[in-house]
Protein backbone atom coordinates (compact mmCIF):
# COMPACT_ATOMS: atom_id res chain seq x y z
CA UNK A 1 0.00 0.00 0.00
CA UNK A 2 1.17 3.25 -0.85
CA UNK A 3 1.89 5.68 1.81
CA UNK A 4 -0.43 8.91 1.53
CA UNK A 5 3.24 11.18 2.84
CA UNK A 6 4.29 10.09 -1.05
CA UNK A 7 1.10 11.62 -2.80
CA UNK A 8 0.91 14.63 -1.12
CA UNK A 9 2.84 17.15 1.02
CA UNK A 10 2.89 15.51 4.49
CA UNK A 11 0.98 17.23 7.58
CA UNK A 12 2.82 15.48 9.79
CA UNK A 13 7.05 16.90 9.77
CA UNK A 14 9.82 14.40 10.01
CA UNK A 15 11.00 15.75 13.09
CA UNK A 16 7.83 14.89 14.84
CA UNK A 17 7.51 11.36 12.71
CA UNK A 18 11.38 11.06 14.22
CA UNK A 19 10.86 11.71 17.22
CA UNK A 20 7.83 9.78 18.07
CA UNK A 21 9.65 6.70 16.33
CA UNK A 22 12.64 7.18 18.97
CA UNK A 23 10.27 7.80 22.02
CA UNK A 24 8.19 4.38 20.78
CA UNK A 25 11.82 2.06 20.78
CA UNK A 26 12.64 4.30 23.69
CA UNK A 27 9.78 2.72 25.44
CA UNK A 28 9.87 -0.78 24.05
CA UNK A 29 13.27 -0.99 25.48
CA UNK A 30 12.19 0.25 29.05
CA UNK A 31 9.51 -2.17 29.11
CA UNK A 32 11.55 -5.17 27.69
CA UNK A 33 9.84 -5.90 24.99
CA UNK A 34 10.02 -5.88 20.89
CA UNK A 35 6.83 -4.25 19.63
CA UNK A 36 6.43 -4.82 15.73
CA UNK A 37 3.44 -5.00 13.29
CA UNK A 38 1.95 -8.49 12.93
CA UNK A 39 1.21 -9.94 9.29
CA UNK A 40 1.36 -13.39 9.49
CA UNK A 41 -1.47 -16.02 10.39
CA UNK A 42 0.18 -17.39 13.13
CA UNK A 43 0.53 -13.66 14.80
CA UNK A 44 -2.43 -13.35 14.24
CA UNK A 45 -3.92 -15.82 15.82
CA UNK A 46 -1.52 -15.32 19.00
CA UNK A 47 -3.12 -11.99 19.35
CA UNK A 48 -6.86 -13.22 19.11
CA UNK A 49 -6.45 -15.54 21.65
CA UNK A 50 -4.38 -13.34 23.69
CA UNK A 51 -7.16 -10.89 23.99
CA UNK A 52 -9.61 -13.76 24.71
CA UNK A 53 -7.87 -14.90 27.43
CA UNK A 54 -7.87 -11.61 29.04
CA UNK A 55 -11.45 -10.64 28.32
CA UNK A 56 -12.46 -14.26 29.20
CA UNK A 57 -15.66 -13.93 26.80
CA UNK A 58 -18.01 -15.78 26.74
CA UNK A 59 -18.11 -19.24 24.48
CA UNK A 60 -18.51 -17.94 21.03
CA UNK A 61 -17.94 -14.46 21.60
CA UNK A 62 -13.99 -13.68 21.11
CA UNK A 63 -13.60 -10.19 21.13
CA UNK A 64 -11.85 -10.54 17.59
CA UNK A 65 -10.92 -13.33 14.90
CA UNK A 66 -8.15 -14.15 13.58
CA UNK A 67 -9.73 -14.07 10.34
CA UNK A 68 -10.84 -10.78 11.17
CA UNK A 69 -6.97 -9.98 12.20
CA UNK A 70 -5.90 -10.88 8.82
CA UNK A 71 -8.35 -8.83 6.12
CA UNK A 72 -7.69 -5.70 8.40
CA UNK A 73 -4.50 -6.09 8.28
CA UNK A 74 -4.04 -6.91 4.60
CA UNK A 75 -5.89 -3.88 4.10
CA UNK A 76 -2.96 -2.00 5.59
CA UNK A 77 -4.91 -1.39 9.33
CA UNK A 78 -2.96 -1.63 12.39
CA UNK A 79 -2.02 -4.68 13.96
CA UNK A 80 0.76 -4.93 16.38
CA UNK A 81 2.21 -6.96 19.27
CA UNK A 82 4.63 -6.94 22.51
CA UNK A 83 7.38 -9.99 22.62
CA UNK A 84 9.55 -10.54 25.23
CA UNK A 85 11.86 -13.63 23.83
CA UNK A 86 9.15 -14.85 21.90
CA UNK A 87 6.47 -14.63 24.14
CA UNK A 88 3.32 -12.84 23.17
CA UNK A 89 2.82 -10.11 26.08
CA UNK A 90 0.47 -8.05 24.44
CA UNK A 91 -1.30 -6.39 21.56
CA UNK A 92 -3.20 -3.72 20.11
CA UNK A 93 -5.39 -3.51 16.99
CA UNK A 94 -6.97 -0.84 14.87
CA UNK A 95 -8.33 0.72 11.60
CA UNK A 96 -8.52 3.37 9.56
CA UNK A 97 -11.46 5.80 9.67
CA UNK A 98 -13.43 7.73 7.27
CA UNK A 99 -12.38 9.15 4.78
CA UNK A 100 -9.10 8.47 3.68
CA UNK A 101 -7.50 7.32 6.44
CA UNK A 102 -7.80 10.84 8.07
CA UNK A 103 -7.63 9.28 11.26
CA UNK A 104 -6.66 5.48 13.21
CA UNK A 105 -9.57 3.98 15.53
CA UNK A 106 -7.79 1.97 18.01
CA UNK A 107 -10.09 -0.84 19.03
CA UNK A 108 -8.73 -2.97 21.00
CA UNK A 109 -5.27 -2.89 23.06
CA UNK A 110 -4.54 -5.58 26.18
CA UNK A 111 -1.79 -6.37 28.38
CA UNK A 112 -1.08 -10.33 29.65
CA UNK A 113 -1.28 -10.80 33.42
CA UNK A 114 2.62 -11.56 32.75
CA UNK A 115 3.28 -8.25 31.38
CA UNK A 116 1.34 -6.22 33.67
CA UNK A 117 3.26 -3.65 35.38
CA UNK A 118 6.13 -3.11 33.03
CA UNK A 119 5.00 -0.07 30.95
CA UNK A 120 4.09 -2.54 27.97
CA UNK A 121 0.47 -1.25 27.35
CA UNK A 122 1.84 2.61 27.16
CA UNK A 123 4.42 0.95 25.12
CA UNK A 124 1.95 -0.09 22.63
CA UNK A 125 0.23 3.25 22.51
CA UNK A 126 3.71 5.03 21.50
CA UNK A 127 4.48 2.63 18.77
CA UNK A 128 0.80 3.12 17.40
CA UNK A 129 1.30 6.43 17.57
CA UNK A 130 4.83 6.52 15.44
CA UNK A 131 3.24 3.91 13.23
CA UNK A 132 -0.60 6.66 12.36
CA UNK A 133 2.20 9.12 12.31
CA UNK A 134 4.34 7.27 9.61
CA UNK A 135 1.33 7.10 7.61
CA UNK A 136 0.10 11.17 7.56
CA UNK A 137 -2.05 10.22 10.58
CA UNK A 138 -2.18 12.55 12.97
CA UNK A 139 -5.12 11.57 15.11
CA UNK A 140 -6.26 8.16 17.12
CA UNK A 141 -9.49 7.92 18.37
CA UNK A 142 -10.93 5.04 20.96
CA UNK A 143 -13.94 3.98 23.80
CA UNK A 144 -12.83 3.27 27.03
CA UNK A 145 -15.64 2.60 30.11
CA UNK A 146 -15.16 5.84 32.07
CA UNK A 147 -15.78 4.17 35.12
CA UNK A 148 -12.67 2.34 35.27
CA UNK A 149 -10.44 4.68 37.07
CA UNK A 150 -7.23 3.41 35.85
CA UNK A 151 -7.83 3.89 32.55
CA UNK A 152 -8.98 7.16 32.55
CA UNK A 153 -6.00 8.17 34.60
CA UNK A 154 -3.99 6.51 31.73
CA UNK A 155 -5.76 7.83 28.51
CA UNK A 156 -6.22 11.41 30.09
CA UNK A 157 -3.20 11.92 31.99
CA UNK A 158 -0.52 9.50 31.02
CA UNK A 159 -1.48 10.18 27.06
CA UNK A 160 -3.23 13.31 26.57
CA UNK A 161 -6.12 12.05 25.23
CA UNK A 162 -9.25 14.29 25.48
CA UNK A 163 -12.48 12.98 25.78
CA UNK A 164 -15.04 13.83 23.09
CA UNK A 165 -18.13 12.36 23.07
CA UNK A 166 -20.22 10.23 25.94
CA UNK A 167 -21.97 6.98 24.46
CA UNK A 168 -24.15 5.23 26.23
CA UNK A 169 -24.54 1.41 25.93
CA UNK A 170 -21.90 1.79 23.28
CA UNK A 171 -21.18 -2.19 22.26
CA UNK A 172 -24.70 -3.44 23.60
CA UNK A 173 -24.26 -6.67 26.05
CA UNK A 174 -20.66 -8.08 26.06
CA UNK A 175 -20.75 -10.82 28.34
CA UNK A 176 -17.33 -10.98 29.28
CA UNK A 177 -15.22 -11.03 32.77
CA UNK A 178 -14.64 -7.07 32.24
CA UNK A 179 -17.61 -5.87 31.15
CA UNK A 180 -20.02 -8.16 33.52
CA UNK A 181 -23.93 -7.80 32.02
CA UNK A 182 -24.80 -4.17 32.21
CA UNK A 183 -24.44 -1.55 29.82
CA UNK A 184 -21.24 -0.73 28.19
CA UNK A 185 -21.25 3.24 27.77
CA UNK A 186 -17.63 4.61 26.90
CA UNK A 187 -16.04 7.74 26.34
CA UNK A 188 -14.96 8.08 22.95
CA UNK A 189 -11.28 10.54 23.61
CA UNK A 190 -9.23 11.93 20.69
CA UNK A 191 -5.36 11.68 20.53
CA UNK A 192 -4.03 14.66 18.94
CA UNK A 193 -0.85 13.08 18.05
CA UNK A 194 0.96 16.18 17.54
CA UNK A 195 -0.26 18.70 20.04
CA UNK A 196 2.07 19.52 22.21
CA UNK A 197 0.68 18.04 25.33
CA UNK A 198 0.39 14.71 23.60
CA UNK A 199 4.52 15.71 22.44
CA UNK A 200 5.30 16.45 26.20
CA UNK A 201 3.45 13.22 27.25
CA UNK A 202 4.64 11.02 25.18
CA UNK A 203 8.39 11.65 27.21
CA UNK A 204 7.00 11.45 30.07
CA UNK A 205 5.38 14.50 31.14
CA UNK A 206 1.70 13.62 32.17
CA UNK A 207 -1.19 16.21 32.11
CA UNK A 208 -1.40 16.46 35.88
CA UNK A 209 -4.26 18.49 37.72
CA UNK A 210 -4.98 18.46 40.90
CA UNK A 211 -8.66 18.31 41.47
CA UNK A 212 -8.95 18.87 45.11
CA UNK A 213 -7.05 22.55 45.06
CA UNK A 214 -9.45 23.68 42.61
CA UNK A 215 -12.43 24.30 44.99
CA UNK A 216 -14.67 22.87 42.23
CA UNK A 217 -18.41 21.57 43.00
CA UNK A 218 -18.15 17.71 43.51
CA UNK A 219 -21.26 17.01 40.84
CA UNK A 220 -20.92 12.73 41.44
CA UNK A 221 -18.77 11.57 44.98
CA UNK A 222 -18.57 8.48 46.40
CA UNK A 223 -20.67 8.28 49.49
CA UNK A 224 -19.60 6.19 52.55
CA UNK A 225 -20.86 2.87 51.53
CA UNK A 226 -19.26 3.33 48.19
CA UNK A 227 -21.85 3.76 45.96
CA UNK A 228 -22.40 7.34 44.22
CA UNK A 229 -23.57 10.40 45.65
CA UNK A 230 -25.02 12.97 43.19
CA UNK A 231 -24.24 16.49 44.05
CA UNK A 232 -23.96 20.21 43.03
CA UNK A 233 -22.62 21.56 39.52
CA UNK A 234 -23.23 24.88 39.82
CA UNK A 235 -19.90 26.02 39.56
CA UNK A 236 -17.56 26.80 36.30
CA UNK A 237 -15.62 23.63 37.17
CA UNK A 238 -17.08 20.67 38.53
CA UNK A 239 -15.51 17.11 39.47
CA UNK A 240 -17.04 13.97 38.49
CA UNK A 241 -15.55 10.91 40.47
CA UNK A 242 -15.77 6.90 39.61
CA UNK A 243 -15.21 3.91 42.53
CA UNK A 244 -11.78 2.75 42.91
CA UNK A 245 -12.80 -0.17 41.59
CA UNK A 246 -15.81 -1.03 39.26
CA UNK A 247 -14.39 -4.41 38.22
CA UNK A 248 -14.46 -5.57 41.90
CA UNK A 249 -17.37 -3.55 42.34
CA UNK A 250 -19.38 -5.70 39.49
CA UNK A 251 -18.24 -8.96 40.97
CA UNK A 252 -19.18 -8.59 44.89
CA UNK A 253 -22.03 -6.07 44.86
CA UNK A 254 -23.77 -6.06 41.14
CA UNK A 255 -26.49 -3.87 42.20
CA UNK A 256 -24.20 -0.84 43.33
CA UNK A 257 -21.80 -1.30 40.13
CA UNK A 258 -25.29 -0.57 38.04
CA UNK A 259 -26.06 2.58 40.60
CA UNK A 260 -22.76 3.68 39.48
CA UNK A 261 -23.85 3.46 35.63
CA UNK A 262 -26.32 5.05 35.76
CA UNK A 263 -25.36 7.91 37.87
CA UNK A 264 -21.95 8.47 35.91
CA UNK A 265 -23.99 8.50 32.73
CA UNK A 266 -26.64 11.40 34.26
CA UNK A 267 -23.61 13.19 35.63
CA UNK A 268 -20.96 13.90 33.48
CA UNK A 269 -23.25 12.17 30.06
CA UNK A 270 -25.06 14.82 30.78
CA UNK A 271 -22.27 17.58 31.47
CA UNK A 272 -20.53 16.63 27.90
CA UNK A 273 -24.26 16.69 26.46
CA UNK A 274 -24.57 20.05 27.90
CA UNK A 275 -21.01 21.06 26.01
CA UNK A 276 -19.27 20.98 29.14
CA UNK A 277 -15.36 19.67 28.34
CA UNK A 278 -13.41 17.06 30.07
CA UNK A 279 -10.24 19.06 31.28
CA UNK A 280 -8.32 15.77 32.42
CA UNK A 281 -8.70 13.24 35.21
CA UNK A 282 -7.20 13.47 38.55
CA UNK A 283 -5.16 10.47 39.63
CA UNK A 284 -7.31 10.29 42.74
CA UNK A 285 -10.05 9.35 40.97
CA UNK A 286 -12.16 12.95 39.71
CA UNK A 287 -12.94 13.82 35.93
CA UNK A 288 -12.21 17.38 35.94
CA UNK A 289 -15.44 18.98 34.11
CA UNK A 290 -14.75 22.97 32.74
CA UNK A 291 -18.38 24.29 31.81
CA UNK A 292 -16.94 27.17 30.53
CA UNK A 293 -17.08 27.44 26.42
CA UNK A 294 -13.79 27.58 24.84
């Protein structure tokens, strides 16, 4: 396939396609891994049951084929994986949007339960970020539940991804270990890949903020019992918190991981319905919410 950068005057400079290439093997190295794009059947089907056996779907429902694996990536899409000595540590998978491969959807990315805690997931973001960039991409979008805390800590503030639309019940039911049986709203976020808060993120420079100081309304808290607590919004900047952990949450007490569903989707759905923006996420576990129009 012919890259666009050859057709037309590139958007995207070579310093930036550099440097995001260097800060990608940069990280590879620090997480001890080999990151490369997967072609090959056998890849392939490594990374489809890879992300099976971390979803833990139910029979029948892998959250991708390997056939499905191989016509996206014969059709030039974005399929890569993590090896450490030959071992499959994890993967992430996407494809182009509409139209002309103006932008990369990232649709799936997971980590093994052997490779968690080495960097290998941010790893995986960097190299598909040097690979969208490689190709005159200069914007990844992708869902994430916002009510998994460590994600949004991770897409917001380790990546400088900004949120930009809330969709609720996004996939329908999933059945899987993650998901449990409710409703699967995400937060669709935008990577500009060149801004320079994605630049000073990608070497390790998070978008910090520190909710508390900012004397901002507390719109959705987490009451004593650990379910949600709606509050006020009446002020220009609201926070919007999510349970330290929904996973848990789902398994032991089903009833209260639904309360927080819905309330998260009346609280800040309705904030980002009402054109309020997502500033960031605060490691302690807020969604900073500016209702003030840019």
């Amino acid at each position: 396939m012919t890259n666009l950068a050859t057709n037309a005057e590139s958007l995207v400079s070579a310093e930036v396609r550099d440097e995001a290439v260097a800060a990608a093997r940069a990280a590879a190295v620090a997480s001890g891994v080999e990151i490369r794009e997967l072609t090959e059947i056998a890849d392939l089907a490594a990374v489809a049951g890879l992300f099976e056996s971390i979803w833990r779907s139910a029979p029948g429902a892998r959250p991708v084929s390997t056939e499905l694996l191989r016509a996206m990536s014969a059709a030039g899409n974005y399929v890569a994986g993590a090896f450490d000595n030959g071992e499959l540590l994890g993967a992430c998978f996407g494809f182009f949007g509409n139209p002309g491969k103006a932008s990369l959807h990232s649709h799936i990315a997971g980590v093994a339960e052997a490779g968690v805690g080495r960097g290998i997931g941010h790893a995986l973001k960097l190299h598909q970020r040097g690979w969208a960039l490689l190709q005159d991409v200069s914007v990844i979008t992708w869902t994430f539940d916002p009510l998994v805390r460590r994600n949004a800590y991770f897409n917001l503030g380790k990546l400088g991804a900004r949120p930009i639309g809330y969709l609720p019940d996004f996939y329908g039911p999933m059945e899987d270990s993650i998901n449990g049986s409710g409703d699967t709203d995400r937060l669709m976020v935008g990577w500009d890949l060149i801004s320079p808060e994605v630049r000073a993120a990608t070497f390790g420079e998070p978008v910090l903020i520190d909710a508390v100081a900012l004397g901002a309304a507390k719109a959705l808290s987490v009451d004593s019992d650990g379910g949600p607590s709606i509050g006020s919004a009446d002020t220009p900047t609201v926070l919007v918190a999510v349970p330290s952990d929904i996973e848990r949450l789902r398994r032991t007490d089903p009833g209260r991981g639904s309360a927080w569903r819905v309330a998260l989707r009346e609280v800040l759905g309705g904030l980002m319905a009402d054109n309020a923006r997502v500033a960031g996420f605060d490691r302690a576990g807020w969604y900073v919410i500016s209702k003030e129009q840019s």
